[in-house]
PDB file of N, CA and C in Angstrom:
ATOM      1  N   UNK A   1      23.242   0.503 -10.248  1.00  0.00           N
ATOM      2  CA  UNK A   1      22.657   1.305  -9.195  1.00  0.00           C
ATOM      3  C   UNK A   1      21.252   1.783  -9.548  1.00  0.00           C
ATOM      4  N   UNK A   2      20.926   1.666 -10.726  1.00  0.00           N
ATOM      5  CA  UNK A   2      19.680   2.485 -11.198  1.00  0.00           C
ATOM      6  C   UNK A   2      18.781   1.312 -10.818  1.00  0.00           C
ATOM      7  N   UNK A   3      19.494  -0.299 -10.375  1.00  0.00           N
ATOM      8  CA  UNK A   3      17.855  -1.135 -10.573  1.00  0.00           C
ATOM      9  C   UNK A   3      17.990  -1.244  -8.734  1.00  0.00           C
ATOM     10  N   UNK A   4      18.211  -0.672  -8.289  1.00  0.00           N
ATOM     11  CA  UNK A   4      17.963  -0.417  -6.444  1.00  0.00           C
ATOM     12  C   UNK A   4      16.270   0.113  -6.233  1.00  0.00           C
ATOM     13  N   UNK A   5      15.985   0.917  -7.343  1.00  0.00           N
ATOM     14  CA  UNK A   5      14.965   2.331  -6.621  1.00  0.00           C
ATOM     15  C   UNK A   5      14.002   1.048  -7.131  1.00  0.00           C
ATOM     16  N   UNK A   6      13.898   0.600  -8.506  1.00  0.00           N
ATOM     17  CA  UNK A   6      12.669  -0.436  -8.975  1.00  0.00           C
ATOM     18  C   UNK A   6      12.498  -1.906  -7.733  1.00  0.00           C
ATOM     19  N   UNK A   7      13.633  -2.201  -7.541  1.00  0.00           N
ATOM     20  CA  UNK A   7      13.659  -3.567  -6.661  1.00  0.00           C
ATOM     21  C   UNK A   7      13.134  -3.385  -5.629  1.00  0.00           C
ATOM     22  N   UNK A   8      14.133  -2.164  -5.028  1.00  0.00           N
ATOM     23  CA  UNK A   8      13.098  -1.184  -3.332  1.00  0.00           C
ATOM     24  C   UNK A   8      11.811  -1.278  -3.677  1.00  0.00           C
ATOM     25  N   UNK A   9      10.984  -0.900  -4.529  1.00  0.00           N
ATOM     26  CA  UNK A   9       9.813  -0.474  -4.929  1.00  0.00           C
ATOM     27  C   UNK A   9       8.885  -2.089  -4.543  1.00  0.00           C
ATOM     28  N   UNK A  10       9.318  -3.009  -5.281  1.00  0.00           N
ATOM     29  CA  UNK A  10       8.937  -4.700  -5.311  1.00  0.00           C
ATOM     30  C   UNK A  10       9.005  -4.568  -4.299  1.00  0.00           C
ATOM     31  N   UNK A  11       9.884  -4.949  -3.094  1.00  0.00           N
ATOM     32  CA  UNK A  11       9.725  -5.328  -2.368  1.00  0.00           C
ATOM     33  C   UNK A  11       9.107  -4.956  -1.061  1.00  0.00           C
ATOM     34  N   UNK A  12       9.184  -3.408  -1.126  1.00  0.00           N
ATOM     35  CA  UNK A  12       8.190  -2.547  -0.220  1.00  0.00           C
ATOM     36  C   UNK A  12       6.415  -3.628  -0.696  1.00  0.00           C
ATOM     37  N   UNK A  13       6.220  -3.125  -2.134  1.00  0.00           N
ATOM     38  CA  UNK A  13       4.821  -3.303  -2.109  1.00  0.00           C
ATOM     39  C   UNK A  13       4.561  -4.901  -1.808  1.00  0.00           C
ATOM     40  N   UNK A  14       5.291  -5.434  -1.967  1.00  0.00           N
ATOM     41  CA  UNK A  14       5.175  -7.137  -1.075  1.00  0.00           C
ATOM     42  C   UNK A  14       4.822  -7.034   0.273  1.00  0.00           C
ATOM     43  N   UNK A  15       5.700  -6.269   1.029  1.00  0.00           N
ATOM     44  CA  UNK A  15       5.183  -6.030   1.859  1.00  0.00           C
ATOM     45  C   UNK A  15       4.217  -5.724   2.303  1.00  0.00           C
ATOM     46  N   UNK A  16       3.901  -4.906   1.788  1.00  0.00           N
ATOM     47  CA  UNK A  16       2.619  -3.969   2.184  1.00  0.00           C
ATOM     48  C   UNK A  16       1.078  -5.083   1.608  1.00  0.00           C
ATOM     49  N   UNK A  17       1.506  -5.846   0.838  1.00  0.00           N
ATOM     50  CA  UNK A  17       0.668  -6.818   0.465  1.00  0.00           C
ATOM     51  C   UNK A  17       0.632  -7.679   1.615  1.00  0.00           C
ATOM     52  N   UNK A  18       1.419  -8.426   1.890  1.00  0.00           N
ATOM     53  CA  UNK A  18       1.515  -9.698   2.928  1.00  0.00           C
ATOM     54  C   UNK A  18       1.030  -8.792   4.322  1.00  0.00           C
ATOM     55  N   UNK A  19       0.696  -7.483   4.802  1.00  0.00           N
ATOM     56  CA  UNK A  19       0.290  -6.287   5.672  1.00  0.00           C
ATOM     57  C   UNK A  19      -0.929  -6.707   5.619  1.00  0.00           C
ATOM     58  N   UNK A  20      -1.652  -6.479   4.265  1.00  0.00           N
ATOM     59  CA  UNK A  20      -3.204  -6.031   3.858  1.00  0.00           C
ATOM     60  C   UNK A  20      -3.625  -7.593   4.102  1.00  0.00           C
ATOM     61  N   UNK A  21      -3.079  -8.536   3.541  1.00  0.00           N
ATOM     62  CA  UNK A  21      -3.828  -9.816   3.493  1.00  0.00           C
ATOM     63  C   UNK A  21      -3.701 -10.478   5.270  1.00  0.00           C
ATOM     64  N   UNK A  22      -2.740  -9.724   6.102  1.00  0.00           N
ATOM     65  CA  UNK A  22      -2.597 -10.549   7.460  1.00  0.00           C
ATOM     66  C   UNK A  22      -4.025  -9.594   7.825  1.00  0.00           C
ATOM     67  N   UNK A  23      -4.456  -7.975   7.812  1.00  0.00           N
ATOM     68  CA  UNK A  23      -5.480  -7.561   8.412  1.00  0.00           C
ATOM     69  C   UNK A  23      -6.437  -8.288   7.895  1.00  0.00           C
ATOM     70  N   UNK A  24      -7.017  -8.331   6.419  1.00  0.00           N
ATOM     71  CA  UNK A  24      -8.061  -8.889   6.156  1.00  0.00           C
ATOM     72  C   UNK A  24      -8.095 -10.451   7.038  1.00  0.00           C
ATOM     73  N   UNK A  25      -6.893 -11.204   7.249  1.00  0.00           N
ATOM     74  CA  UNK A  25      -7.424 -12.828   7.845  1.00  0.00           C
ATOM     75  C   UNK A  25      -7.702 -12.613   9.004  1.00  0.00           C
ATOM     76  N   UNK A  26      -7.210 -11.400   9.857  1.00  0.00           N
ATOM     77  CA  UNK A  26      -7.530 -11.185  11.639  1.00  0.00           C
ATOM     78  C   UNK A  26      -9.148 -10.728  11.746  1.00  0.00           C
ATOM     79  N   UNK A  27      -9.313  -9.843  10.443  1.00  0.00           N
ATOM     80  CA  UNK A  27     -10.724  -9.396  10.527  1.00  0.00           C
ATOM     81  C   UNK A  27     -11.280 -10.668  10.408  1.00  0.00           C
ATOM     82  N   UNK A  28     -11.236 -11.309   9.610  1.00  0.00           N
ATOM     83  CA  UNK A  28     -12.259 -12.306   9.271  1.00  0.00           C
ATOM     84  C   UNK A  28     -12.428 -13.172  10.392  1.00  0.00           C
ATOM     85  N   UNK A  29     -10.924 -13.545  10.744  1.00  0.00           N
ATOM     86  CA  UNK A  29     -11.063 -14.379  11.916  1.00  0.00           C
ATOM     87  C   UNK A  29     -11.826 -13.740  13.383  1.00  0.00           C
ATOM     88  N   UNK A  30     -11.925 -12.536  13.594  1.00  0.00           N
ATOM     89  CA  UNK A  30     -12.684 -11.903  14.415  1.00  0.00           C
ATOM     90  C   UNK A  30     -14.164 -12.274  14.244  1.00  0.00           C
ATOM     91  N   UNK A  31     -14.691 -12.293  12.851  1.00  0.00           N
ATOM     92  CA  UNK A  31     -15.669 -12.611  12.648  1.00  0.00           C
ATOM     93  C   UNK A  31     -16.250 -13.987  12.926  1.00  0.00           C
ATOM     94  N   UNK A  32     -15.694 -14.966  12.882  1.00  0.00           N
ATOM     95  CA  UNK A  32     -15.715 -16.111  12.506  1.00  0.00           C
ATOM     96  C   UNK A  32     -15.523 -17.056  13.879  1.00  0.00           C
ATOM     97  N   UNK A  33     -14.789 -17.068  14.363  1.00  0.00           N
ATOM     98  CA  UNK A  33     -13.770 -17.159  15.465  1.00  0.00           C
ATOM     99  C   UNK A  33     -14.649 -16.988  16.838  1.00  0.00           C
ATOM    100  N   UNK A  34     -14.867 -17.556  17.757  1.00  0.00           N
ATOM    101  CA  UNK A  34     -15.711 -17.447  18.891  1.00  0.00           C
ATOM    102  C   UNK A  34     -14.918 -17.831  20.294  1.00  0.00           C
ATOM    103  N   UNK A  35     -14.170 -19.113  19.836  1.00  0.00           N
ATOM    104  CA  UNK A  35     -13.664 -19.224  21.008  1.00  0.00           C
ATOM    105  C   UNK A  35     -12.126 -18.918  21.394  1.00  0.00           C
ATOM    106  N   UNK A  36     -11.856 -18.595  22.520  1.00  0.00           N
ATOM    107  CA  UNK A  36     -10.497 -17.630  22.334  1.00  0.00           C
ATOM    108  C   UNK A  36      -9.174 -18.147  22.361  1.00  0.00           C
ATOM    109  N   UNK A  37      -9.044 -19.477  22.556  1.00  0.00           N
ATOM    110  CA  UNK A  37      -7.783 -20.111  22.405  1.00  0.00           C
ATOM    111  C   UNK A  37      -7.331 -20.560  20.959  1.00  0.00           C
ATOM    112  N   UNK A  38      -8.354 -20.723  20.277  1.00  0.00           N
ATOM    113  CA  UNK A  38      -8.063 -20.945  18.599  1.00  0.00           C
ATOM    114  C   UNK A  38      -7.913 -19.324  18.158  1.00  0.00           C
ATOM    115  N   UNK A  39      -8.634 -18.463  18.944  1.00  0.00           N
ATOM    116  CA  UNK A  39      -8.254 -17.341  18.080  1.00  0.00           C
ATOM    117  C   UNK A  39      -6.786 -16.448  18.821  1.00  0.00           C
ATOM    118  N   UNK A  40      -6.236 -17.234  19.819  1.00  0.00           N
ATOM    119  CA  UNK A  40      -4.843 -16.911  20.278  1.00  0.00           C
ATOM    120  C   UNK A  40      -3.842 -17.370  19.262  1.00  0.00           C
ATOM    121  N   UNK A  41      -3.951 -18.505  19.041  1.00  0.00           N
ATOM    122  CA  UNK A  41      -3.584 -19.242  17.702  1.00  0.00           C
ATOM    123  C   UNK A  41      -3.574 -18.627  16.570  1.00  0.00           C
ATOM    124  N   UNK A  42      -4.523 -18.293  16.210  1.00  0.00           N
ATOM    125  CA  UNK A  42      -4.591 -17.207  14.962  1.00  0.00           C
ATOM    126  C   UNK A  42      -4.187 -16.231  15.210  1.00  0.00           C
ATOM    127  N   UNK A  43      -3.868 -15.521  15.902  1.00  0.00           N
ATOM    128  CA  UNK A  43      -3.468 -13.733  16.030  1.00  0.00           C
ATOM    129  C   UNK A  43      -1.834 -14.687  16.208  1.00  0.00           C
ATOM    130  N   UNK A  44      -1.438 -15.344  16.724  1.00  0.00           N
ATOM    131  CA  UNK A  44       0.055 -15.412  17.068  1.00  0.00           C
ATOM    132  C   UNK A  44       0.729 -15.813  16.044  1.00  0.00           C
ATOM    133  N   UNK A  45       0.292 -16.880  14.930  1.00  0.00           N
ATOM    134  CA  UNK A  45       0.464 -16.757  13.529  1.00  0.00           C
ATOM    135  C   UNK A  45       0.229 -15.479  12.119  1.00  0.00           C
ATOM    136  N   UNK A  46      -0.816 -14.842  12.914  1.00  0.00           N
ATOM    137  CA  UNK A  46      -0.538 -13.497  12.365  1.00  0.00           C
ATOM    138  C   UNK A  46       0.081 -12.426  12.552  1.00  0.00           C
ATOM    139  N   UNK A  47       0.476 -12.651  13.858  1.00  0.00           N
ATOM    140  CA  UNK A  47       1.293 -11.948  14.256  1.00  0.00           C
ATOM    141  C   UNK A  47       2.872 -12.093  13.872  1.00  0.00           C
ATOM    142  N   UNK A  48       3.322 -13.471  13.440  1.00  0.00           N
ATOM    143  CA  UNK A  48       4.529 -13.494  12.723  1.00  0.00           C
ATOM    144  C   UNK A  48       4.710 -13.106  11.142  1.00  0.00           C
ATOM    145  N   UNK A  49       3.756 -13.304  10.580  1.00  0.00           N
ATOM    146  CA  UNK A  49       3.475 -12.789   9.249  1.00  0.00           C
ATOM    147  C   UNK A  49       3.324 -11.008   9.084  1.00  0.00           C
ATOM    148  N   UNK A  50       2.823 -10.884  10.476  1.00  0.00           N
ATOM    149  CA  UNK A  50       2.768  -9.124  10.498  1.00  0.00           C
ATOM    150  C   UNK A  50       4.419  -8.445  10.297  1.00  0.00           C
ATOM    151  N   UNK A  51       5.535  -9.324  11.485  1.00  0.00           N
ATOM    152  CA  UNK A  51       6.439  -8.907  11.631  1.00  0.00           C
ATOM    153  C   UNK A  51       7.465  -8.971   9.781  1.00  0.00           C
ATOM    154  N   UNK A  52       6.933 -10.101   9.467  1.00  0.00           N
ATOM    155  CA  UNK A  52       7.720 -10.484   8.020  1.00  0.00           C
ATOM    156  C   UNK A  52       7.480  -9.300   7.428  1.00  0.00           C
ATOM    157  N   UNK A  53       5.725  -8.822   7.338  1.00  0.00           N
ATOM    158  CA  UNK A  53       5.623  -8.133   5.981  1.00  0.00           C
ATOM    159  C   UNK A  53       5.994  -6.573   6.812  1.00  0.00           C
ATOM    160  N   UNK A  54       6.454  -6.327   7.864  1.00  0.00           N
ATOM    161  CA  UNK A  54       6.913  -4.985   8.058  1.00  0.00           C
ATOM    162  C   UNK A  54       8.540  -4.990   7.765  1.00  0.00           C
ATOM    163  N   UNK A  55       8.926  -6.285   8.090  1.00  0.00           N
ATOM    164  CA  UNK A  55      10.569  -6.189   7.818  1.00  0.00           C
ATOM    165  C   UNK A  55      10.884  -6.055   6.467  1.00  0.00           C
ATOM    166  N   UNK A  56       9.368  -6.532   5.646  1.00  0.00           N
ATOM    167  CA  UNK A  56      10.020  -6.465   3.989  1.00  0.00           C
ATOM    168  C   UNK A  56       9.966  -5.030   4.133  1.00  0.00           C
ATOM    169  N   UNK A  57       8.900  -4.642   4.222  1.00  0.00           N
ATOM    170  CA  UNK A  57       8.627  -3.042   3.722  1.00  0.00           C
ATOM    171  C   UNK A  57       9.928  -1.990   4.390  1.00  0.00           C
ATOM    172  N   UNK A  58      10.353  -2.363   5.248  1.00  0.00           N
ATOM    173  CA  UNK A  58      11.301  -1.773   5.951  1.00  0.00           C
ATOM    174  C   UNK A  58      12.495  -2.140   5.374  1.00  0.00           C
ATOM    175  N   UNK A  59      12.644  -2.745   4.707  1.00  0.00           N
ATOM    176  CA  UNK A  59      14.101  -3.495   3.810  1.00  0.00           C
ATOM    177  C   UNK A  59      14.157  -2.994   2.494  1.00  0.00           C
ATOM    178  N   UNK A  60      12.760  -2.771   1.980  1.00  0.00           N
ATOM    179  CA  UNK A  60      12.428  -2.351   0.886  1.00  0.00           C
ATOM    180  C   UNK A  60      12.823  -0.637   1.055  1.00  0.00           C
ATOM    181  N   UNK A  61      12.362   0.028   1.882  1.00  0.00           N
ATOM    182  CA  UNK A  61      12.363   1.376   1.836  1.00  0.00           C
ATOM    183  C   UNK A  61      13.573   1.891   1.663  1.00  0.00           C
ATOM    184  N   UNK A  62      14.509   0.670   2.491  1.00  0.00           N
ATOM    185  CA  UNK A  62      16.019   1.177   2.972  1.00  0.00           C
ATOM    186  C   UNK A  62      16.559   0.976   1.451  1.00  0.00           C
ATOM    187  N   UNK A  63      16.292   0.249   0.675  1.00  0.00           N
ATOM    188  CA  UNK A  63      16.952  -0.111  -0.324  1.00  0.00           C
ATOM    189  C   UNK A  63      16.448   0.859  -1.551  1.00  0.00           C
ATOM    190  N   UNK A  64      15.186   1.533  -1.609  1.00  0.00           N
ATOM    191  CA  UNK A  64      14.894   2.660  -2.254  1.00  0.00           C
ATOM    192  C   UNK A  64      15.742   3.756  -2.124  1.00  0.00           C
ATOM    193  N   UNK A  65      15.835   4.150  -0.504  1.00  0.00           N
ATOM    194  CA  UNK A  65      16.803   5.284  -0.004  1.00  0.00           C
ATOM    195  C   UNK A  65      18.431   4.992  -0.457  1.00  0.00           C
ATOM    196  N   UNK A  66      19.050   4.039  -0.728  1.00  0.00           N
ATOM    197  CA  UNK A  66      20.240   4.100  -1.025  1.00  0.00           C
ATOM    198  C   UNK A  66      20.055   4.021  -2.559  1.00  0.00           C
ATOM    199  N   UNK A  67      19.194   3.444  -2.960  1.00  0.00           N
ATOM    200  CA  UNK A  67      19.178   3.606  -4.537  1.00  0.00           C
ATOM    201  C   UNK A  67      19.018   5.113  -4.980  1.00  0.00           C
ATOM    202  N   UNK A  68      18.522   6.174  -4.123  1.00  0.00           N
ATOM    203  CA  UNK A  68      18.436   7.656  -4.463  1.00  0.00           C
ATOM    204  C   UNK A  68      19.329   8.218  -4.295  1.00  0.00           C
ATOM    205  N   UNK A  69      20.475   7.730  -3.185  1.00  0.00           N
ATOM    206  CA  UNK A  69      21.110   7.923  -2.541  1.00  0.00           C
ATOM    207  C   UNK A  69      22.331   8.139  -3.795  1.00  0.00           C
ATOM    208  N   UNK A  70      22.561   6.778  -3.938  1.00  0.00           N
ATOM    209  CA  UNK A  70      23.939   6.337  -4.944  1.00  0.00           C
ATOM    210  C   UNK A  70      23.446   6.533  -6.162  1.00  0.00           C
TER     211      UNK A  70
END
């Protein structure tokens, strides 16, 4: 039970990584990016990567909270 709170911990900050690196590619692609059907393309692929890295962090947290928990 004690390796819950460290694992929660991993896998939150994965999250929160795969978070930071989907904003930085939307920024860039904002930058970069002119015409709007390639950049529909890009936001809708980032947009599934958004949902991943919130479900980690959200999987992660839950698994911190029961590791404090138990």
């Amino acid at each position: 039970m004690n390796l819950l709170v460290p694992i929660g911990t991993i896998v939150t900050l994965l999250g929160l990584a795969i978070l930071i690196w989907c904003i930085l590619r939307v920024a860039q692609a904002r930058k970069t990016i002119k015409n709007d059907i390639e950049m529909r393309g890009k936001l809708q692929k980032m947009a599934t990567m958004n949902m991943i890295a919130l479900f980690l962090s959200f999987v992660g947290l839950i698994i911190v909270i029961f590791g404090v928990i138990l």
